[in-house]
Protein backbone atom coordinates (compact mmCIF):
# COMPACT_ATOMS: atom_id res chain seq x y z
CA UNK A 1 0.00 0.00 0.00
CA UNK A 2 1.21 3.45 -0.63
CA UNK A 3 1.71 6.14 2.34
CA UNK A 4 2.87 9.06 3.13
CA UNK A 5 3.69 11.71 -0.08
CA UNK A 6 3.58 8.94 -2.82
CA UNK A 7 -0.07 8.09 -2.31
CA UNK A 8 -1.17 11.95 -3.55
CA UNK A 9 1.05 10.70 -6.49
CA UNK A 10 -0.55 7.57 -7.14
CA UNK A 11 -3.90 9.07 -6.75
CA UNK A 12 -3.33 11.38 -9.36
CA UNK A 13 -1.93 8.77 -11.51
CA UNK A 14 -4.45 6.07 -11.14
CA UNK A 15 -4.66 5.16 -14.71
CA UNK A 16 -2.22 1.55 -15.36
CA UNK A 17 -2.78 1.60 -19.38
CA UNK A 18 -5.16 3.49 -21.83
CA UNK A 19 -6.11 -0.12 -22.99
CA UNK A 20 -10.26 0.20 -23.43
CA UNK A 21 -10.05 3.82 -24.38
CA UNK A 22 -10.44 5.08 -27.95
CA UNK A 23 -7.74 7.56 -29.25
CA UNK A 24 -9.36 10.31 -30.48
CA UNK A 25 -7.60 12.73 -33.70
CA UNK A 26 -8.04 15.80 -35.17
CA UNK A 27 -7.07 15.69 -38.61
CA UNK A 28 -3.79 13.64 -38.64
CA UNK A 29 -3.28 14.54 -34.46
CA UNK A 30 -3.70 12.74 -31.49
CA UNK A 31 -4.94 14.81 -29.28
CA UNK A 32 -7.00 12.95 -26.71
CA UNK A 33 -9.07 9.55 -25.49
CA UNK A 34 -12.37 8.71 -25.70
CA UNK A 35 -14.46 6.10 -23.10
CA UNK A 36 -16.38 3.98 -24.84
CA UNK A 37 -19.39 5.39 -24.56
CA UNK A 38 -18.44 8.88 -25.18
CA UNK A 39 -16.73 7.10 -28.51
CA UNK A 40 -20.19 4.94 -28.92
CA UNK A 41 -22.48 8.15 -28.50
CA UNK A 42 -20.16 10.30 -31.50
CA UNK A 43 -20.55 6.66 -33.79
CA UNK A 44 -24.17 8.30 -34.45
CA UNK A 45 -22.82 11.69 -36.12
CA UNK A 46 -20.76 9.49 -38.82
CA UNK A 47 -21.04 12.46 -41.13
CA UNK A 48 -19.10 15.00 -38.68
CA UNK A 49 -16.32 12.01 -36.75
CA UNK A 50 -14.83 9.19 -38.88
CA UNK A 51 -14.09 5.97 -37.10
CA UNK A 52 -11.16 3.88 -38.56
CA UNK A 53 -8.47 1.23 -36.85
CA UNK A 54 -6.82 4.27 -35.16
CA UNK A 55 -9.67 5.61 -33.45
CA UNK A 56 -11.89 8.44 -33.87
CA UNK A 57 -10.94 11.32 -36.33
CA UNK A 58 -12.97 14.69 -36.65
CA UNK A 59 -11.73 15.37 -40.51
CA UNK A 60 -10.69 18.16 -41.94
CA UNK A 61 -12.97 21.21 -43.03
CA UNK A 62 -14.53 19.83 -46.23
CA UNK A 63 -16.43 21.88 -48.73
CA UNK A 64 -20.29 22.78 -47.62
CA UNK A 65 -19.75 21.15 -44.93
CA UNK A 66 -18.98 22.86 -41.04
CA UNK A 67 -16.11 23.64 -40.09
CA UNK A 68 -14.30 20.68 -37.32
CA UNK A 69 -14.63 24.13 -34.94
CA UNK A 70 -18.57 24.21 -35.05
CA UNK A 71 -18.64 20.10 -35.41
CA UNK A 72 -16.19 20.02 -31.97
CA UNK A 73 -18.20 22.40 -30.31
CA UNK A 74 -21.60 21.25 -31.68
CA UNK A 75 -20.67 17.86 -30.04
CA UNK A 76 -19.57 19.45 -26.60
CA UNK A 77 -23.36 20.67 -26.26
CA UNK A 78 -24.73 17.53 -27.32
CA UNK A 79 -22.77 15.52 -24.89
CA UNK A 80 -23.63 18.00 -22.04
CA UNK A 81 -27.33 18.02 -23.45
CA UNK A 82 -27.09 14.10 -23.06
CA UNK A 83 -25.93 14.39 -19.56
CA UNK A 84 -21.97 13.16 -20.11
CA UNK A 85 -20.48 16.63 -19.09
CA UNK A 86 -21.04 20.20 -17.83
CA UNK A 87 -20.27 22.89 -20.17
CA UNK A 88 -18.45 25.85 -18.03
CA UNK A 89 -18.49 28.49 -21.00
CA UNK A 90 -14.65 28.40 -20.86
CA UNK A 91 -12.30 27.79 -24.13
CA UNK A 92 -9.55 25.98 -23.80
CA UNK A 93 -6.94 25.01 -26.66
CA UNK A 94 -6.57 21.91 -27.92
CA UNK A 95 -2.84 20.41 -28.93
CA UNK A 96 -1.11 17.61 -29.86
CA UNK A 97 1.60 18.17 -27.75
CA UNK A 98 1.65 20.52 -24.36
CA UNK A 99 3.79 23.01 -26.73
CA UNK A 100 2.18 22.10 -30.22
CA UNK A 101 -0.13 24.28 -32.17
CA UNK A 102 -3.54 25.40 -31.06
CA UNK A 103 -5.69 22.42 -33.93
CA UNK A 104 -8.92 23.66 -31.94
CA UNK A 105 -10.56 24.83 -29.20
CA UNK A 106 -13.15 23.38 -26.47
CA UNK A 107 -15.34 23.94 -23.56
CA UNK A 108 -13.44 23.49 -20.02
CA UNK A 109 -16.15 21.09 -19.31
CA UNK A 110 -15.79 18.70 -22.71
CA UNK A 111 -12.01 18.48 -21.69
CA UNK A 112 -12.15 15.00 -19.66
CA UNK A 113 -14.43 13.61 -22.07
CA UNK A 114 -12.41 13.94 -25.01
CA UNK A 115 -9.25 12.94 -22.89
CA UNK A 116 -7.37 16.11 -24.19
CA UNK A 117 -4.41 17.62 -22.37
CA UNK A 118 -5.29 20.62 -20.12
CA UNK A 119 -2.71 23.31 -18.76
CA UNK A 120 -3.05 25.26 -15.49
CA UNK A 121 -1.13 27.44 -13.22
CA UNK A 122 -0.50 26.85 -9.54
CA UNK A 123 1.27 29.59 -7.30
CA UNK A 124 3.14 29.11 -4.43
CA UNK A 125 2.75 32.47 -1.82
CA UNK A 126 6.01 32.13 0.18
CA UNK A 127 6.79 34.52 3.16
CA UNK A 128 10.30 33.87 4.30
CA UNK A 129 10.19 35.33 8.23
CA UNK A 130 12.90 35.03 10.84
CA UNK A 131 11.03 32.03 12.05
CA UNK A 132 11.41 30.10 8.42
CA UNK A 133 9.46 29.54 5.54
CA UNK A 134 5.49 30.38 5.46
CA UNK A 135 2.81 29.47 2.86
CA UNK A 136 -0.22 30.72 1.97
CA UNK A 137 -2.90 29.12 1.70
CA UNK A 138 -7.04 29.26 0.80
CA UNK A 139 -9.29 27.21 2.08
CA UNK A 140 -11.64 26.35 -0.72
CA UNK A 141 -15.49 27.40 -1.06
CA UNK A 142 -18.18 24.95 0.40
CA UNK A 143 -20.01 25.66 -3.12
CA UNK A 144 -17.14 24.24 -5.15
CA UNK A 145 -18.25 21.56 -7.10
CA UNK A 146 -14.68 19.87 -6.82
CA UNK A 147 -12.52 19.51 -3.55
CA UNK A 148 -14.90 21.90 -1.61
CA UNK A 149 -13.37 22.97 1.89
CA UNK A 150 -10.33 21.75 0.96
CA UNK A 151 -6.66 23.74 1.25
CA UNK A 152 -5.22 25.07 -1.97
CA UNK A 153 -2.51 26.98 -3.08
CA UNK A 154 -3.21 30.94 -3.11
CA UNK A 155 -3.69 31.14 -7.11
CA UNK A 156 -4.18 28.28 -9.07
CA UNK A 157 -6.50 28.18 -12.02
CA UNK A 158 -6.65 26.57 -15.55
CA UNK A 159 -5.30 28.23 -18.43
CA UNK A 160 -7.99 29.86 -21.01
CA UNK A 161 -7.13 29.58 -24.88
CA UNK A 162 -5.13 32.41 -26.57
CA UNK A 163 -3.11 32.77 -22.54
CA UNK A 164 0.26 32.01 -21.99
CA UNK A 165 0.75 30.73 -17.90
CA UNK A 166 2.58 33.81 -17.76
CA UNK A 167 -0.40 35.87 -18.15
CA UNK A 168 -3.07 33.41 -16.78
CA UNK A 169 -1.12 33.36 -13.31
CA UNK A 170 -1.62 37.09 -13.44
CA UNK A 171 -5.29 37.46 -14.45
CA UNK A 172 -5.86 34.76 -11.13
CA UNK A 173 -3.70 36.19 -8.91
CA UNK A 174 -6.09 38.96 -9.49
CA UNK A 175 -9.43 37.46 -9.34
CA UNK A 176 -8.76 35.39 -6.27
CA UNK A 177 -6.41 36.74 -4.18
CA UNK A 178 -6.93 40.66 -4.76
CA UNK A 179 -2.66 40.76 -5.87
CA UNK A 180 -1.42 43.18 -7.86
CA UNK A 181 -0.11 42.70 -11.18
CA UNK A 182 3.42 44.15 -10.61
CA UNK A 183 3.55 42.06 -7.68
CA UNK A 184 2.30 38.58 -9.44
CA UNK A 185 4.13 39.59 -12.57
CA UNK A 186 7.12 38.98 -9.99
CA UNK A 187 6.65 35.22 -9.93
CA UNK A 188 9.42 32.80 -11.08
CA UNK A 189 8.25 29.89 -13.16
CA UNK A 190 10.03 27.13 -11.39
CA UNK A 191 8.23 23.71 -12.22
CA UNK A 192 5.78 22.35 -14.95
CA UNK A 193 4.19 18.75 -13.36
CA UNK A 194 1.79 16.52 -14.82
CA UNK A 195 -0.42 13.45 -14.26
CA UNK A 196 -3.01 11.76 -15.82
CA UNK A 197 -6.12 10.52 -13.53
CA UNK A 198 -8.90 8.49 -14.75
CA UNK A 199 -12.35 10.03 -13.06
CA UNK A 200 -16.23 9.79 -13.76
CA UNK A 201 -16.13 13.15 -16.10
CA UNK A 202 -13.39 10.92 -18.31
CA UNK A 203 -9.80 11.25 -18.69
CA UNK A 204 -7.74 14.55 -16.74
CA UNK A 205 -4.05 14.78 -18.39
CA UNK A 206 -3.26 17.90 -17.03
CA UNK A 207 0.16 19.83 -16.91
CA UNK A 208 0.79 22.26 -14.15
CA UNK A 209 3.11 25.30 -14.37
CA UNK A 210 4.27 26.15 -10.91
CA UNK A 211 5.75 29.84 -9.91
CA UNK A 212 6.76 30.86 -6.61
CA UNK A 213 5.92 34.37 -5.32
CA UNK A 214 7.91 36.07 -2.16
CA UNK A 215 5.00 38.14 -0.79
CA UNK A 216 5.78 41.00 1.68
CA UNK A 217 4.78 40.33 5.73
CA UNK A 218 2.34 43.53 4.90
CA UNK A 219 0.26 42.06 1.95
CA UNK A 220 -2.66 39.87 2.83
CA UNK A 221 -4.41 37.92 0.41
CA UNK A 222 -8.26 38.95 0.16
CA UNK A 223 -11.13 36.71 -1.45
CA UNK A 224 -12.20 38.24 -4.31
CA UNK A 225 -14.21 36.24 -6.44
CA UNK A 226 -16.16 33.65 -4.24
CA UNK A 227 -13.66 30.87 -4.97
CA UNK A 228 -11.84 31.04 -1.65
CA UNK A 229 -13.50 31.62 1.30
CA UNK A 230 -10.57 32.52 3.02
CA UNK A 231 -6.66 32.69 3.30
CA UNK A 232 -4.37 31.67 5.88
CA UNK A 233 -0.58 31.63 6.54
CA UNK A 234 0.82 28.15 7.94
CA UNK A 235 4.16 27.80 8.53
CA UNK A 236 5.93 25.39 6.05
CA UNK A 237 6.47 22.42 8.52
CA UNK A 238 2.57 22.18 9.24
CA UNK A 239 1.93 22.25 5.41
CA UNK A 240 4.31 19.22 5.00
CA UNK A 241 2.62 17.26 7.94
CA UNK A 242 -0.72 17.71 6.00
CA UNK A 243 0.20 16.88 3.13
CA UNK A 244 2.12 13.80 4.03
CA UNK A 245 -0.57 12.79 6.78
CA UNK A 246 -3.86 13.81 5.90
CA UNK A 247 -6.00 14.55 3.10
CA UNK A 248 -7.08 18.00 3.90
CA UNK A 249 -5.57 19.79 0.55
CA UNK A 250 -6.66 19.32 -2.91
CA UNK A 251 -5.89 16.08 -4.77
CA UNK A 252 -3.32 18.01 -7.39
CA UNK A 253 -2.24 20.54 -5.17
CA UNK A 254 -0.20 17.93 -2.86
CA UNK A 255 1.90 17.30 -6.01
CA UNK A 256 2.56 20.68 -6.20
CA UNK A 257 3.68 21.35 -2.60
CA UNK A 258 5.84 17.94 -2.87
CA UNK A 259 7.80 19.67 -5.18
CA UNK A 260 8.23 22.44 -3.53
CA UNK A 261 9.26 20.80 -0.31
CA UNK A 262 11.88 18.56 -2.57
CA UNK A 263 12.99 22.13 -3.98
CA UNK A 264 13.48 24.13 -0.59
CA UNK A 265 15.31 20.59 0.77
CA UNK A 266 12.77 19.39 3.09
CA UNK A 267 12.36 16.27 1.55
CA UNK A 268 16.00 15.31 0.08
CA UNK A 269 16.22 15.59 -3.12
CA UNK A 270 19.09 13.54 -3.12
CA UNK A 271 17.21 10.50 -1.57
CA UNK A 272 15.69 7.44 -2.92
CA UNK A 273 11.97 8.96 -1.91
CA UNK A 274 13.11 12.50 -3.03
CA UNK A 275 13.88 11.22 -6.49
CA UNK A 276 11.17 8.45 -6.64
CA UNK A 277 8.77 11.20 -5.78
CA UNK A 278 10.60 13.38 -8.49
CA UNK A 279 9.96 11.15 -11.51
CA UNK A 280 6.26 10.92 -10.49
CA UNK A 281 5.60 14.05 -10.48
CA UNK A 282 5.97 14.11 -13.97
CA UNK A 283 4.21 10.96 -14.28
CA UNK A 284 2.37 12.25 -17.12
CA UNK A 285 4.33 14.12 -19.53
């Protein structure tokens, strides 16, 4: 049985083969996997998604016919219509690869369905006192429809189409913690994890870009948009006891804070856990 930090790992990584899923193309791209119902339910649009020995394709824009934009998105609101997802009215792009071309976009919702790879941003909000290292942390709205109540890291979000992390982490650092651009503009980009975790909305393979922030003893976070209910500042040896013995924080946001105790040498890098933790962290990439 797994314990301790490597069990947020597993957790995250609870997939052992895609064996059962259907790959799922745009054009000549892979791009994401289907269950087989999801797969079963597009079978009945054969004019708009081909089905050959490599999976399913959405073809490229053909004369008179939509374009594989309005066919992709068409489908997202058919699937949520048929109860299989929940748009949330939020674009994201679609790749091959985490650094590929944009081939499409589609609704945050329709993302685990189609098994395509989403990107996010996680901050850590350090405060380095005489005492040690500090972290902020929010504790997670009751309303939340995932991980409610639960700790998270001070800005995390997923990243909309057409934004670069660079920018997302500032457009969240300012809707849910009240910071400043110029100070969130200060972040250093110092990790990009990834896992892949099989749940009832489908398939999550989702890459997180990590920054660190030193934030001044004077600035306080504030709630700002109804996502956090509120913040608090816990000094960096009670974060690592919660994270390695209880499930308190968000499932994804224990990989990033095991990375950032490996980083700042609480867990030893050097090690045989330190590394083994290391690799599977980037479990899915």
């Amino acid at each position: 049985m797994t314990t301790g930090f490597a069990r947020h790992i597993a957790a995250c990584n609870n997939l052992a083969s895609p064996a059962g899923l259907v790959p799922f193309r745009i054009a000549a791209a892979p791009v994401g996997w289907l269950s087989p119902d999801v797969a079963r339910w597009l079978s009945f649009r054969p004019r708009d998604f081909h089905f050959d020995a490599g999976g399913v394709v959405l073809p490229p824009r053909r004369l008179g016919r939509p374009s594989p934009q309005a066919v992709l998105d068409d489908a997202a609101r058919g699937l949520a219509k048929a109860g299989y997802l929940r748009l949330r009215d939020e674009a994201f792009d679609v790749r091959a690869t985490p650094d590929g071309p944009v081939l499409a976009t589609l609704d945050r919702g329709a993302i685990p369905a189609f098994g395509v790879v989403a990107q996010g941003v996680h901050l850590n909000g350090l405060v380095r006192r005489a005492d040690g290292l500090h972290l902020w942390l929010g504790k997670r709205a009751a309303s939340k429809a995932v991980a409610p109540g639960q700790w998270d890291n001070i800005v995390a979000g997923g990243m909309p189409a057409g934004l670069s992390p660079g920018e997302t982490l500032v457009k969240e650092a300012a809707e849910e913690a009240g910071l400043a651009p110029e100070l969130a503009g200060q972040a250093r980009q110092v990790a990009r994890l990834s896992y892949i975790m099989q749940g009832p909305e489908g398939l999550r393979r989702d890459i997180l870009h990590v920054f660190d922030l030193d934030i001044p003893e004077a600035i306080t976070p504030v709630p700002a948009d109804g996502e956090v209910e509120s913040f608090e500042l816990w000094p960096i040896r009670r974060v690592l006891e919660a994270v390695r013995d209880g499930d308190a924080v968000k499932f994804n946001v224990n990989l990033v804070l095991i990375d950032l105790f490996i980083r700042e040498g609480l867990i030893d890098p050097a090690s045989a856990e330190g590394q083994s933790l290391a690799r599977g962290l980037r479990a899915g990439a």
